[in-house]
Protein backbone atom coordinates (compact mmCIF):
# COMPACT_ATOMS: atom_id res chain seq x y z
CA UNK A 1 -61.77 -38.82 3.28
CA UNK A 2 -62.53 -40.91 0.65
CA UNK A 3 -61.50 -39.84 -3.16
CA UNK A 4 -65.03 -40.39 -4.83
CA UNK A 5 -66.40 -38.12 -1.69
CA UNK A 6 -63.35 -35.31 -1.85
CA UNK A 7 -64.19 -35.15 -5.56
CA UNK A 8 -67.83 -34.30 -5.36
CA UNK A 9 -67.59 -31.96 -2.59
CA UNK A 10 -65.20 -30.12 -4.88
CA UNK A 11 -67.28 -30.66 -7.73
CA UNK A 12 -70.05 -29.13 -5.87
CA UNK A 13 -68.01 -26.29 -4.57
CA UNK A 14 -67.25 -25.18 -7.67
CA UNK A 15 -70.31 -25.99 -9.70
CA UNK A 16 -73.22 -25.39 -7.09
CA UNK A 17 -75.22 -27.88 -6.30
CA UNK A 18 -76.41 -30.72 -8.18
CA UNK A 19 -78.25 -34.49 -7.79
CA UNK A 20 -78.10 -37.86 -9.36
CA UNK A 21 -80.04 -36.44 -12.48
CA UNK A 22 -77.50 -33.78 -13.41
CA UNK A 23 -76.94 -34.72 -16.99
CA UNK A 24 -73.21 -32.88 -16.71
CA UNK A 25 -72.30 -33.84 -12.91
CA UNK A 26 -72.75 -37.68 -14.00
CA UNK A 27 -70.75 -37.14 -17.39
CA UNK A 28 -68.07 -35.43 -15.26
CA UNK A 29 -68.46 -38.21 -12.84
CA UNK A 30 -68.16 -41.14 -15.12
CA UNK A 31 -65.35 -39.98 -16.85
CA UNK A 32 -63.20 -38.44 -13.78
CA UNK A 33 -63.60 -41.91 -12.02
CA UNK A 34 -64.05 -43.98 -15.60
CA UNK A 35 -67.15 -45.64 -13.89
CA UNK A 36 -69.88 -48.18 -15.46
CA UNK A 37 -72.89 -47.01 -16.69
CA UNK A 38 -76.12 -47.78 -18.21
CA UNK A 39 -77.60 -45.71 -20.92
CA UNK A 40 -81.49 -45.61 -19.92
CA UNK A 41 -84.38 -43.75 -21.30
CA UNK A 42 -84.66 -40.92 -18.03
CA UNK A 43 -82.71 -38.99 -16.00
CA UNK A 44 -79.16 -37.55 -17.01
CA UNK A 45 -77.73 -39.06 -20.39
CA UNK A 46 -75.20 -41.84 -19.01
């Protein structure tokens, strides 16, 4: 199973669930896998 994939499903396990607009799953995201992002004007901060 892929990493990214393992590490939501855990994420999600112990957070409930969540979507692409989740303000603190994307900030959790981002830094866990130190991925690129573009601070926009919508959606979840990052």
């Amino acid at each position: 199973m892929d990493n990214k994939y393992s590490w939501i499903i855990n994420y999600i396990s112990d957070n409930g669930a969540v979507d692409i607009l989740n303000s603190v799953f994307v900030d959790a995201y981002i830094e866990h896998f130190n991925a690129n992002f573009k601070v926009t004007n919508y959606g979840a901060n990052k």
